[in-house]
C-alpha atoms as a PDB file:
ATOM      1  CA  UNK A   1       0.000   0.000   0.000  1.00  0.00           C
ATOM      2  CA  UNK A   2       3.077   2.718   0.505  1.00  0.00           C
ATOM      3  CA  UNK A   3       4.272   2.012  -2.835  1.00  0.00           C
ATOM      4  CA  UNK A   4       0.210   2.667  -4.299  1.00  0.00           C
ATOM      5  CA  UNK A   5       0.339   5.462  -1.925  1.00  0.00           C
ATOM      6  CA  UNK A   6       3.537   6.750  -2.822  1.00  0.00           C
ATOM      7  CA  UNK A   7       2.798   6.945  -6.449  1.00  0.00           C
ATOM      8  CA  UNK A   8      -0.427   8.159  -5.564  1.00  0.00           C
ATOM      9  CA  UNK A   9       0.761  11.033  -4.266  1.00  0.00           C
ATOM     10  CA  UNK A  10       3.311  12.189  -6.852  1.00  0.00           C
ATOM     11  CA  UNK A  11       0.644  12.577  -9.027  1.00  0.00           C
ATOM     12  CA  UNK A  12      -1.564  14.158  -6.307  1.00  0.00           C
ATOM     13  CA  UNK A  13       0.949  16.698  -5.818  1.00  0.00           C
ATOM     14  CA  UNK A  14       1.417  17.297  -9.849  1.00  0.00           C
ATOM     15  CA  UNK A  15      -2.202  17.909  -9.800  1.00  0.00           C
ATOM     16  CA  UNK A  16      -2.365  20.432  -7.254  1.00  0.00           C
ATOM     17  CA  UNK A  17       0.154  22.773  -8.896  1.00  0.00           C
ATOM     18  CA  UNK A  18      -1.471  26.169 -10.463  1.00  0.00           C
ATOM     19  CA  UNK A  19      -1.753  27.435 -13.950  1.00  0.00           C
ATOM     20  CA  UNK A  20       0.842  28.622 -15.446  1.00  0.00           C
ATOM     21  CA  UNK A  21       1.939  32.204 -14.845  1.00  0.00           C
ATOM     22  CA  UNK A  22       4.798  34.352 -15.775  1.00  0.00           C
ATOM     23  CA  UNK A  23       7.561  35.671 -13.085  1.00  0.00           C
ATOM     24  CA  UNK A  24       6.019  38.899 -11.609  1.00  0.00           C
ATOM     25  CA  UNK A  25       7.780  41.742 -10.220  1.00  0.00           C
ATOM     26  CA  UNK A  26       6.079  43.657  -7.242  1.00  0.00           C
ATOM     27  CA  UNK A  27       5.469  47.202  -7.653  1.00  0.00           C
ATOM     28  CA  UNK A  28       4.087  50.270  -6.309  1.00  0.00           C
ATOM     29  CA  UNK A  29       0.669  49.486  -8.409  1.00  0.00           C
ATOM     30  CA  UNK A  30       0.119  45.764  -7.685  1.00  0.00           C
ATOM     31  CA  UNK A  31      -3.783  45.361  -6.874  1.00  0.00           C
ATOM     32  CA  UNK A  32      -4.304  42.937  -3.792  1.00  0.00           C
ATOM     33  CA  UNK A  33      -4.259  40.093  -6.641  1.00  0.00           C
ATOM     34  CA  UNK A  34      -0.690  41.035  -7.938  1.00  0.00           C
ATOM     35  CA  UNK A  35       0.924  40.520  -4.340  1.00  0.00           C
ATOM     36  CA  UNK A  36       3.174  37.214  -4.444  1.00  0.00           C
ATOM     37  CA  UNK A  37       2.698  35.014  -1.264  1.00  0.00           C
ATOM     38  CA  UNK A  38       5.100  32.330   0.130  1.00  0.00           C
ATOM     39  CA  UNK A  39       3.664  29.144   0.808  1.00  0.00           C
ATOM     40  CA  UNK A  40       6.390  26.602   2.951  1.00  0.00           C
ATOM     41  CA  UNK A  41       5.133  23.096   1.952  1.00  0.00           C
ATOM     42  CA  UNK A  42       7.239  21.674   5.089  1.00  0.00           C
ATOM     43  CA  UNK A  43       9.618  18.624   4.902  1.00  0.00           C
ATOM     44  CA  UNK A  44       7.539  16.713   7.048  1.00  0.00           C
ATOM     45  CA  UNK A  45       4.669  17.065   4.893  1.00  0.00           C
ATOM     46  CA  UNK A  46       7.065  15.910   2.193  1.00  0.00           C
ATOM     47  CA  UNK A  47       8.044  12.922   4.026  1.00  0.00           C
ATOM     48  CA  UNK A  48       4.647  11.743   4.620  1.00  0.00           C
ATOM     49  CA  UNK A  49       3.847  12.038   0.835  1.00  0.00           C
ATOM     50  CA  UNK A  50       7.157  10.692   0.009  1.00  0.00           C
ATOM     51  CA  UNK A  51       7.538  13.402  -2.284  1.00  0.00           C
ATOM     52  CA  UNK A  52      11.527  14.234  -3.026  1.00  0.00           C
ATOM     53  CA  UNK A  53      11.174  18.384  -2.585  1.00  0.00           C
ATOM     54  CA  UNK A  54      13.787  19.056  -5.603  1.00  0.00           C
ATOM     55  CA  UNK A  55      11.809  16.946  -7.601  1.00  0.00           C
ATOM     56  CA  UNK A  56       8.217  18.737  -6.040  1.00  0.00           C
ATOM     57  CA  UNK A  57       9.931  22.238  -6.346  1.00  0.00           C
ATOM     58  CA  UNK A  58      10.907  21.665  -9.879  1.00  0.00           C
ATOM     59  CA  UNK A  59       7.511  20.520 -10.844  1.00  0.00           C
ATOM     60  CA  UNK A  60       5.776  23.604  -9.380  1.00  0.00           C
ATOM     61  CA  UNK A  61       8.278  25.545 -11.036  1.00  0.00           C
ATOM     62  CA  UNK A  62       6.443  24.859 -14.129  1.00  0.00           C
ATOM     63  CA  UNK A  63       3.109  26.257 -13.010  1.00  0.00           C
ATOM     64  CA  UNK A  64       3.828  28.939 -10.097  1.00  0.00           C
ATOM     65  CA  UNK A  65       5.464  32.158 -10.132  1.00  0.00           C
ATOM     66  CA  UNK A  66       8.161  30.673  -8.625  1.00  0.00           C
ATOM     67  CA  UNK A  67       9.379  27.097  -6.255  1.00  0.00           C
ATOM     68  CA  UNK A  68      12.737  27.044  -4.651  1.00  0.00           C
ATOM     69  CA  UNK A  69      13.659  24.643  -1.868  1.00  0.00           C
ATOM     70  CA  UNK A  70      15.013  25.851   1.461  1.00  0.00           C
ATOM     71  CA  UNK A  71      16.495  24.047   4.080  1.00  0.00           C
ATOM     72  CA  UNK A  72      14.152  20.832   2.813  1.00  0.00           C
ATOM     73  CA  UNK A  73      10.727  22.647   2.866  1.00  0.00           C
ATOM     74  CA  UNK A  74       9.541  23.712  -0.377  1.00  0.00           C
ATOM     75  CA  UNK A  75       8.563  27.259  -1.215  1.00  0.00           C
ATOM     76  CA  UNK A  76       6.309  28.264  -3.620  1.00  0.00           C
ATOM     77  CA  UNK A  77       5.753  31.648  -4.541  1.00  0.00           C
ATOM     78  CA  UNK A  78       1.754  33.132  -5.387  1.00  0.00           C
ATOM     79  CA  UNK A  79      -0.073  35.346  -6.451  1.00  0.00           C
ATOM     80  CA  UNK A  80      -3.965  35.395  -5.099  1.00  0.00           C
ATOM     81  CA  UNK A  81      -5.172  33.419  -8.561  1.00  0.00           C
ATOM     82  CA  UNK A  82      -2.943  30.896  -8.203  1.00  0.00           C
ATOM     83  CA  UNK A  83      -3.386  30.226  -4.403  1.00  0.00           C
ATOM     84  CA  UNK A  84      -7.181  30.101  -5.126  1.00  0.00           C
ATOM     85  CA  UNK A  85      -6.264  27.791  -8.062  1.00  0.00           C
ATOM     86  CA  UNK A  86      -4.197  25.290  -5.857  1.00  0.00           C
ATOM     87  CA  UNK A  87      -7.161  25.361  -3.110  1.00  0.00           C
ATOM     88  CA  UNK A  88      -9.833  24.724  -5.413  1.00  0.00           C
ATOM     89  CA  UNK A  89      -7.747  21.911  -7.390  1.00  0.00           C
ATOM     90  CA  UNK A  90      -6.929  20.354  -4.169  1.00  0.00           C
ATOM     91  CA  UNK A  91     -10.855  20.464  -3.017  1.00  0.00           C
ATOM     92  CA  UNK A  92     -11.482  19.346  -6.283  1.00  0.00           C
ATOM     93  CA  UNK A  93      -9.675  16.178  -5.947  1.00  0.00           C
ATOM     94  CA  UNK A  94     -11.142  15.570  -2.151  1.00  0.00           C
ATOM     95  CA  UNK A  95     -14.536  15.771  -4.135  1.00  0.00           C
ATOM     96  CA  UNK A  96     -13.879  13.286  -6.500  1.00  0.00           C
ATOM     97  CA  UNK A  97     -12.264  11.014  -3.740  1.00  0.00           C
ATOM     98  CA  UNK A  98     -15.000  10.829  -1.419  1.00  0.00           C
ATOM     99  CA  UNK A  99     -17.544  10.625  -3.721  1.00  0.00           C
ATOM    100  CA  UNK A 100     -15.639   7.405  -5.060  1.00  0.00           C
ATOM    101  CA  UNK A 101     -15.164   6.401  -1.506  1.00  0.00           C
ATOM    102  CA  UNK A 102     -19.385   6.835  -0.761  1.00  0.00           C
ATOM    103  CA  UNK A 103     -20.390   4.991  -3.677  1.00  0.00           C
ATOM    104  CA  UNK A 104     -18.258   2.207  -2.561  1.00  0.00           C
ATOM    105  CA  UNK A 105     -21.156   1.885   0.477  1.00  0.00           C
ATOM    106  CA  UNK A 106     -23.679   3.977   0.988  1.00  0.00           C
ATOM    107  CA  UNK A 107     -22.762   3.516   4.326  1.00  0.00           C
ATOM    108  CA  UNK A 108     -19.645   4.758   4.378  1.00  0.00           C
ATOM    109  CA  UNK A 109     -19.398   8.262   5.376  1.00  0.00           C
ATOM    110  CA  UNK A 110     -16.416  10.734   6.629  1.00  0.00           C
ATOM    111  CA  UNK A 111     -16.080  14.024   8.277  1.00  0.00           C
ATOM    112  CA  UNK A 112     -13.590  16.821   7.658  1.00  0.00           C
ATOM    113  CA  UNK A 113     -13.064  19.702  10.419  1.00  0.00           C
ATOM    114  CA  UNK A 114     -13.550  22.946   9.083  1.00  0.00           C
ATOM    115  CA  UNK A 115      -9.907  23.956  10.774  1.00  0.00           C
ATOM    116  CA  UNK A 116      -7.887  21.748   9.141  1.00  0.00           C
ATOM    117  CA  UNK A 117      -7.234  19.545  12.532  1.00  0.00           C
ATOM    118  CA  UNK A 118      -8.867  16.452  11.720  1.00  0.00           C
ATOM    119  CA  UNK A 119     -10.922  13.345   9.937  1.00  0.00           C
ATOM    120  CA  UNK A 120     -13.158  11.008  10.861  1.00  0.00           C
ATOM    121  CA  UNK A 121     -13.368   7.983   7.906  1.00  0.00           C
ATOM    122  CA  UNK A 122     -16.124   5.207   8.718  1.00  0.00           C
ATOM    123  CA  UNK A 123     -16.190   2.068   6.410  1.00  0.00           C
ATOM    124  CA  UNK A 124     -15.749  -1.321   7.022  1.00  0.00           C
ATOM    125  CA  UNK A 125     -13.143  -3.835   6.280  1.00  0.00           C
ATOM    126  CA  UNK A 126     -14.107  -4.624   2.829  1.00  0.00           C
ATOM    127  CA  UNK A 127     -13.403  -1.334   1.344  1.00  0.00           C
ATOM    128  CA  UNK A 128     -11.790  -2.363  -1.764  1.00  0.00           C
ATOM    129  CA  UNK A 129      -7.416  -1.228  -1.343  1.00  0.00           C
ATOM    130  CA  UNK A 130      -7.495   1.364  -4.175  1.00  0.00           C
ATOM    131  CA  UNK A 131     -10.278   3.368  -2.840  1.00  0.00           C
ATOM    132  CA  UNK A 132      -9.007   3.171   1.126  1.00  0.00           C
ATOM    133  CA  UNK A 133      -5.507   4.538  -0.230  1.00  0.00           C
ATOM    134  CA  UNK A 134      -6.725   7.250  -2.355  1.00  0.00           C
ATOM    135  CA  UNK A 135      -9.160   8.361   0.612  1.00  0.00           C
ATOM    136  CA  UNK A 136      -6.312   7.538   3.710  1.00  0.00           C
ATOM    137  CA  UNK A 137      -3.261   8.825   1.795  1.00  0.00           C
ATOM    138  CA  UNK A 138      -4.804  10.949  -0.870  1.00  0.00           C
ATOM    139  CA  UNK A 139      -7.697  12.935   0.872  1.00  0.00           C
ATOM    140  CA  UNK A 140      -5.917  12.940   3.847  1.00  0.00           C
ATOM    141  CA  UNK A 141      -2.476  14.645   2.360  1.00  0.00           C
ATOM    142  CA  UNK A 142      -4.656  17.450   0.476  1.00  0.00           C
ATOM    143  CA  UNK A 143      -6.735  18.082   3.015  1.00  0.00           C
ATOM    144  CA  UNK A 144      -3.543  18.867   5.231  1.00  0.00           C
ATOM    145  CA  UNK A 145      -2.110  20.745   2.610  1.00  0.00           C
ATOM    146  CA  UNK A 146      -5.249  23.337   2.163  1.00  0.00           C
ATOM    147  CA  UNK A 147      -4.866  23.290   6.024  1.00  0.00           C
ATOM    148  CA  UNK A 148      -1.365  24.914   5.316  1.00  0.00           C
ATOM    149  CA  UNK A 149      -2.486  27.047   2.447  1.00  0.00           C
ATOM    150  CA  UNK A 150      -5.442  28.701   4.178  1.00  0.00           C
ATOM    151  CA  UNK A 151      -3.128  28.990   7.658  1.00  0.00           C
ATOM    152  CA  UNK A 152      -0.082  30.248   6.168  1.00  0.00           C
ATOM    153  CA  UNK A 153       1.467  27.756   8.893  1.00  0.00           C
ATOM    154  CA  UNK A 154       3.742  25.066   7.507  1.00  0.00           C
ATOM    155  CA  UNK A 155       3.341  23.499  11.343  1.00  0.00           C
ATOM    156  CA  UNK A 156       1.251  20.837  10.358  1.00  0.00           C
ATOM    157  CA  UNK A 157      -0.972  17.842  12.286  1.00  0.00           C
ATOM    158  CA  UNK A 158      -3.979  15.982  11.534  1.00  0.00           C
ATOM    159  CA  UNK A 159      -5.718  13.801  13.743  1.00  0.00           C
ATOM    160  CA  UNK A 160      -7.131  10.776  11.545  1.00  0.00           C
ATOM    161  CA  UNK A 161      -9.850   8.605  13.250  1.00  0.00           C
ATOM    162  CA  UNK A 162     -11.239   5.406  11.469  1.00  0.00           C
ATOM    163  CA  UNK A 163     -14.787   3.461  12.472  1.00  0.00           C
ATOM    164  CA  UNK A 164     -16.372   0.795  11.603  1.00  0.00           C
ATOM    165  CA  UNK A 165     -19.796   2.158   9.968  1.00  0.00           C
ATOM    166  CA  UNK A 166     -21.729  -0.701  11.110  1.00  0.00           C
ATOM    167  CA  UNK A 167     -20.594  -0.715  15.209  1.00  0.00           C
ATOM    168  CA  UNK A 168     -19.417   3.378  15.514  1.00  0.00           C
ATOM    169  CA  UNK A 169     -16.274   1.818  17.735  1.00  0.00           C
ATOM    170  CA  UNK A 170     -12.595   3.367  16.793  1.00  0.00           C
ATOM    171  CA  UNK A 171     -10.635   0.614  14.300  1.00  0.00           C
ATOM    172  CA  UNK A 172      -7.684   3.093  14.313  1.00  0.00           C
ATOM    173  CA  UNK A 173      -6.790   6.667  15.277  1.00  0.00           C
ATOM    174  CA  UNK A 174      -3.451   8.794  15.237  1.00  0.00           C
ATOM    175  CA  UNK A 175      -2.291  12.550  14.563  1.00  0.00           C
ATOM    176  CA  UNK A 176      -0.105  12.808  11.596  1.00  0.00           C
ATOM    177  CA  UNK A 177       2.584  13.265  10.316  1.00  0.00           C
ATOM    178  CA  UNK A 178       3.761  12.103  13.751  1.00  0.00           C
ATOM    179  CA  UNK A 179       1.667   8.326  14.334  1.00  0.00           C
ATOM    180  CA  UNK A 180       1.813   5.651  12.396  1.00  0.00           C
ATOM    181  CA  UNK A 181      -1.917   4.654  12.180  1.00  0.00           C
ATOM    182  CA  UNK A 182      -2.098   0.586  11.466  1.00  0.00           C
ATOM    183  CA  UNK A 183      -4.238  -1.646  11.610  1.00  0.00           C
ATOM    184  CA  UNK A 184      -5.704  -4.908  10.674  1.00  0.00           C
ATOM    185  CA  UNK A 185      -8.212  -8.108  10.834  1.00  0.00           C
ATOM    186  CA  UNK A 186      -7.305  -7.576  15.026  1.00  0.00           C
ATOM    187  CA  UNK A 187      -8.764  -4.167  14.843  1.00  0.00           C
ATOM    188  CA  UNK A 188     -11.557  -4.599  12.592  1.00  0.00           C
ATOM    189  CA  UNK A 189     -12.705  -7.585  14.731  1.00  0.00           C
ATOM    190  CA  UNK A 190     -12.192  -5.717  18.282  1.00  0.00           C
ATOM    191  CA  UNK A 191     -14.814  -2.714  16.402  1.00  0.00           C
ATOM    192  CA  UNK A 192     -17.422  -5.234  16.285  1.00  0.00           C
ATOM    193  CA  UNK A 193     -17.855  -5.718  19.818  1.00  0.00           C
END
């Protein structure tokens, strides 16, 4: 599943980059749109993608005003447009994921805090593998990364909770990127009872 999850990601994080724009010089006349913004995508977050940040940097590099890597975080630099552009590509692809995810069952459900602190994913055991990693690794990682976005802080954490849909009992729970969230046939059976 990290190697799905992995790969995954690296396209995730292609997808999320903004349209293209030229290299903008401040001035004395730039409108509130104009202004160029730094957004840190941390290390940490990197390592829990397993995104390489020359490699991420150089791919944003492509779309953004500008991506540079400093002391292993990766800095992109945007205007308003493209910020917007990045949020609403990123929400974009939680859309599509959950609405996979929800057809899979329609009693699998999830809930996203409005702060950026946490997730709550209910499903059961048969989830088929594709759709669990794309909603674990894929929701998960660009729901965190609005979270930085929108805060402006590349201090990141998100609390992840899965339970069983059928019983309401915790399977598996952990705040990222510092837990390791596992689990197994162990878990699932201890959430029936």
């Amino acid at each position: 599943m990290k190697k799905i999850a992995a790969i995954l990601l690296t396209a995730v994080m292609m997808l999320t980059a903004c349209a293209p724009k030229g290299q903008h010089v401040p001035s004395d006349n730039d409108t509130e749109e104009d202004k160029v913004t730094e957004i840190t995508i941390p290390a940490s977050y990197l390592d829990f993608t397993g995104n390489d940040a020359e490699e991420t940097a150089e791919d944003y590099k492509a779309y953004c005003t500008d991506a540079a890597v400093q002391d292993g975080n990766v800095v992109l630099e945007v205007n308003e447009q493209q910020m917007q552009e990045i949020l609403e590509m990123n929400q974009d692809f939680i859309d599509d994921a959950l609405e996979d995810f929800q057809e899979e069952n329609s009693q699998y459900s999830y809930e996203l805090k409005d702060d950026f602190s946490g997730v709550v994913y209910r499903y059961d055991e048969s989830i088929e593998s594709g759709v669990q990693a794309k909603m674990l690794m894929g929701v998960t990682s660009m729901y965190a990364l609005n979270g930085i976005i929108e805060s402006g802080n590349s201090d990141w954490s998100v609390e992840v909770t899965i339970e069983n849909c059928h019983t309401g009992n915790a399977v598996a729970q952990g705040v990222l990127p510092d837990d390791s969230i596992t689990f197994g046939q162990e878990e699932w059976e201890a959430s029936y009872e």
